[in-house]
Protein backbone atom coordinates (compact mmCIF):
# COMPACT_ATOMS: atom_id res chain seq x y z
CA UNK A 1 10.79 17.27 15.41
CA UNK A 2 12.07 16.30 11.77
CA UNK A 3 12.97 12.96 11.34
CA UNK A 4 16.07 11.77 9.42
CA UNK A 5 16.12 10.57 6.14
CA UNK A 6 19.57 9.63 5.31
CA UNK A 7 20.13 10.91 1.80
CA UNK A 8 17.19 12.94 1.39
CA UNK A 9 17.35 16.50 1.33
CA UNK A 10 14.44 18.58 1.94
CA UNK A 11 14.15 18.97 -1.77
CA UNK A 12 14.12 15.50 -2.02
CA UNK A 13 11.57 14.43 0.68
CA UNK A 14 9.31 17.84 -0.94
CA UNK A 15 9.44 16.30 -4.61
CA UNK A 16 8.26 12.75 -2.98
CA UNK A 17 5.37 14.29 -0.86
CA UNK A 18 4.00 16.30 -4.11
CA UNK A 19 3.71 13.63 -6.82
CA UNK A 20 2.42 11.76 -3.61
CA UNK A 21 -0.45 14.17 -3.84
CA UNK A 22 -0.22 14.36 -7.61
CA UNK A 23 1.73 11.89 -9.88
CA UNK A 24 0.53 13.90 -12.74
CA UNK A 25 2.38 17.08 -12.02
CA UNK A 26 4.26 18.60 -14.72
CA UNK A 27 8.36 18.63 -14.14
CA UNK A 28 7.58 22.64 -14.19
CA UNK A 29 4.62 22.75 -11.86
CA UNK A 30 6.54 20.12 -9.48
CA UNK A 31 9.76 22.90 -9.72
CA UNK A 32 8.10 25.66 -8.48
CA UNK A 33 6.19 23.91 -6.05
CA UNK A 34 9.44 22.97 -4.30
CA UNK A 35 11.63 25.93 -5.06
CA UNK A 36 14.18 24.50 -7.74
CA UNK A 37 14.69 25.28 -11.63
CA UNK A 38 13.13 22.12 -14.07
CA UNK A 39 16.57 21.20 -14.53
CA UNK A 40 17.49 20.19 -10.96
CA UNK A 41 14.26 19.06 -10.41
CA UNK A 42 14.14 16.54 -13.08
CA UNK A 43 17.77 15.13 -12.25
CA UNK A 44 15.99 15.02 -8.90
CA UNK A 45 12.99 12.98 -10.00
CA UNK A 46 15.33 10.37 -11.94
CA UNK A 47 17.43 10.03 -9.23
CA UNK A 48 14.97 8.70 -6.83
CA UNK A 49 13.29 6.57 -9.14
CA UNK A 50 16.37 5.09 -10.45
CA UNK A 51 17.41 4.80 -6.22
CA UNK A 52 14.02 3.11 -6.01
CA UNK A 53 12.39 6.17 -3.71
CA UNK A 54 9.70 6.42 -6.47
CA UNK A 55 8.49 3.24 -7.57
CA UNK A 56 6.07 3.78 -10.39
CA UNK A 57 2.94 5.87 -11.10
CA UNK A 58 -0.51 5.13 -11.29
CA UNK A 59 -4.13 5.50 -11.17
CA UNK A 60 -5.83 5.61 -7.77
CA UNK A 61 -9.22 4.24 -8.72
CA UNK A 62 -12.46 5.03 -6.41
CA UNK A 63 -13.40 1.51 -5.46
CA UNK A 64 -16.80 2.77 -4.52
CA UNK A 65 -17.36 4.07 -7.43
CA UNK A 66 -16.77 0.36 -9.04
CA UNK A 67 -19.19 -1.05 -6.75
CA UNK A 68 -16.49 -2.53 -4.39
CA UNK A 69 -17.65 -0.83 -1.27
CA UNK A 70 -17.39 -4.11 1.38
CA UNK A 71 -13.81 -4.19 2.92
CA UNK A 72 -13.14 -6.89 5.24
CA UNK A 73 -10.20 -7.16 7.25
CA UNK A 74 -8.84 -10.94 7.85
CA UNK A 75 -6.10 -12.35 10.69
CA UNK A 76 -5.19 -15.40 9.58
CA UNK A 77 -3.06 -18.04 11.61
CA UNK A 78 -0.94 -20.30 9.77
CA UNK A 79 -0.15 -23.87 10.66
CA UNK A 80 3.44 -23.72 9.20
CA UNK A 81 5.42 -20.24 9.81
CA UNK A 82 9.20 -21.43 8.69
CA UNK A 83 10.40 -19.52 5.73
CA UNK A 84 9.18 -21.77 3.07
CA UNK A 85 5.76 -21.88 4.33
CA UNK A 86 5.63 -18.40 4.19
CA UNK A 87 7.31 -17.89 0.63
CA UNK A 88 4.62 -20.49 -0.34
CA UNK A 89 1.91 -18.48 1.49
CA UNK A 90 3.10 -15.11 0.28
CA UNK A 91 2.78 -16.16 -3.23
CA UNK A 92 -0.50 -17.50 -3.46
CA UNK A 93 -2.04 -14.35 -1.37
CA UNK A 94 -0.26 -12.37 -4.79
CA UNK A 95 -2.36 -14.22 -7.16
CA UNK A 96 -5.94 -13.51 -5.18
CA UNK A 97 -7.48 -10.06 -6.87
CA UNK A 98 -9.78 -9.32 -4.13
CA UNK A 99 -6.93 -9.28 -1.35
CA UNK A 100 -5.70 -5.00 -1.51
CA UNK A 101 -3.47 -5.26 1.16
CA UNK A 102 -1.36 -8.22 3.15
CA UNK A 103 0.80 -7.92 6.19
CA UNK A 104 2.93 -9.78 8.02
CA UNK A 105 2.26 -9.38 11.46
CA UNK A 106 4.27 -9.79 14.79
CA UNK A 107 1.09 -10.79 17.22
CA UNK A 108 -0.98 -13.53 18.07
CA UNK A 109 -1.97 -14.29 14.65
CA UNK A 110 0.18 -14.19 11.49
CA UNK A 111 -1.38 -12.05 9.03
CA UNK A 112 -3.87 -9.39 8.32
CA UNK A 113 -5.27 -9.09 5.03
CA UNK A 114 -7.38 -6.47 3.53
CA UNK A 115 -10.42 -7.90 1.48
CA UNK A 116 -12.44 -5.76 -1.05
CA UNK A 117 -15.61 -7.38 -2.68
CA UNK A 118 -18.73 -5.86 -3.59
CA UNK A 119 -20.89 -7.96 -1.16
CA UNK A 120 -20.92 -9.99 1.75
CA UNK A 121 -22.08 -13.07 0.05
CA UNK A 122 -19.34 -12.44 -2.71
CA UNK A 123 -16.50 -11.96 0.94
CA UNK A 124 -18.13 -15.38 1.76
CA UNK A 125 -16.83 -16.99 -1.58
CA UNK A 126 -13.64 -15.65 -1.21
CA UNK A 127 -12.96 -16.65 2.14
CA UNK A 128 -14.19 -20.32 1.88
CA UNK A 129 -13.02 -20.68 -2.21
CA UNK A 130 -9.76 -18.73 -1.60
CA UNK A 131 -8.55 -17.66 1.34
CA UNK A 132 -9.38 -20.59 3.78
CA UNK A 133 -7.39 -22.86 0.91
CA UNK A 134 -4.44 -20.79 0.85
CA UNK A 135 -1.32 -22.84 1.71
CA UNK A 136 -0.66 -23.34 5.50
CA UNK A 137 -3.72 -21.90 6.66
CA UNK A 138 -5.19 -22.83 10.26
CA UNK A 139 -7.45 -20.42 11.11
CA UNK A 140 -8.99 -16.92 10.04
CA UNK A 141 -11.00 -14.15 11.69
CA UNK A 142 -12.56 -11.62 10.25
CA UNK A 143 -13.36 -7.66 10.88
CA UNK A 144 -15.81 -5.75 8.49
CA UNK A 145 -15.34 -2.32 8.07
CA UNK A 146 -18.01 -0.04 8.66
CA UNK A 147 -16.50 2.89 6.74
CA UNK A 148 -13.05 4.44 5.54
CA UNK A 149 -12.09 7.19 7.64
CA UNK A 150 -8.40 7.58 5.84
CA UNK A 151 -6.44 6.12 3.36
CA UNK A 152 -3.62 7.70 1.98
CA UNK A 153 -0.51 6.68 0.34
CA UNK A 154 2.80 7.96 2.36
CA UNK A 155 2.73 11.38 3.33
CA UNK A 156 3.15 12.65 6.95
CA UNK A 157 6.64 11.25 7.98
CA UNK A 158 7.98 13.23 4.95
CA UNK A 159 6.81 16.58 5.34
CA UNK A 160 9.07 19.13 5.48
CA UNK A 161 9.05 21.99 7.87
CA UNK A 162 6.95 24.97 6.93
């Protein structure tokens, strides 16, 4: 079943899932890859950045690599949750390096966040330096991660019949 992307083609949603894969690729590589001259292609690629389909390129760096092998996962509970509160919350999670990913959440807590720090001792300083003094903060929980079985950018929901 192919789902519907209102103003995506399958040229389009092809052209997203390859410099998915490979932000690299040459205009010429990513044309014949998808079936389309360089011309058409590169109107293409402009077009859905400029539409804001393709937000930017960059680097995905091997964390592990780096040393920054401890993920934690956090719920946190806020004491406040009217839109201010969360505007206020929102922006200080933005200024905390060691928090890769932050959610809004529709549960029983408010947020999840993503933690990466190279040790547990180091999680420990950010939770009680950082994140426990992050505006409207009640409560948190926390989840280590044993090991990455996937992570991936977007892919699957744009794949395009074979």
């Amino acid at each position: 079943m192919q789902t519907d992307f209102p103003g995506l083609d399958r040229f389009d949603r092809a052209i997203l899932m390859a410099l998915a894969e490979d932000g690299r690729m040459s205009i010429a590589d990513l044309a014949r890859r998808i079936g389309l001259s360089k011309s058409p292609t590169q109107a293409r690629v402009k077009r859905l950045e400029a539409e804001g389909y393709i937000t930017g390129y960059r680097a995905l760096v091997d964390p592990i690599r780096l040393g920054l092998d401890h993920v934690a996962f956090v719920e946190v509970r806020l004491t406040d949750t009217r839109e201010k509160a969360l505007s206020e919350f929102n922006a200080a999670v933005r200024r905390i390096a060691e928090i890769e990913q932050a959610h809004m959440i529709a549960s029983n807590f408010d947020y999840l966040l993503k933690i990466r720090t190279r040790s547990m001792s180091d999680y420990r300083a950010v939770l009680a330096e950082k994140i426990s003094t992050l505006p409207h903060v009640a409560s948190t929980s926390t989840f280590m991660a044993m090991e990455a079985v996937k992570e991936t950018g977007l892919m699957g929901p744009l794949e395009v019949p074979g």
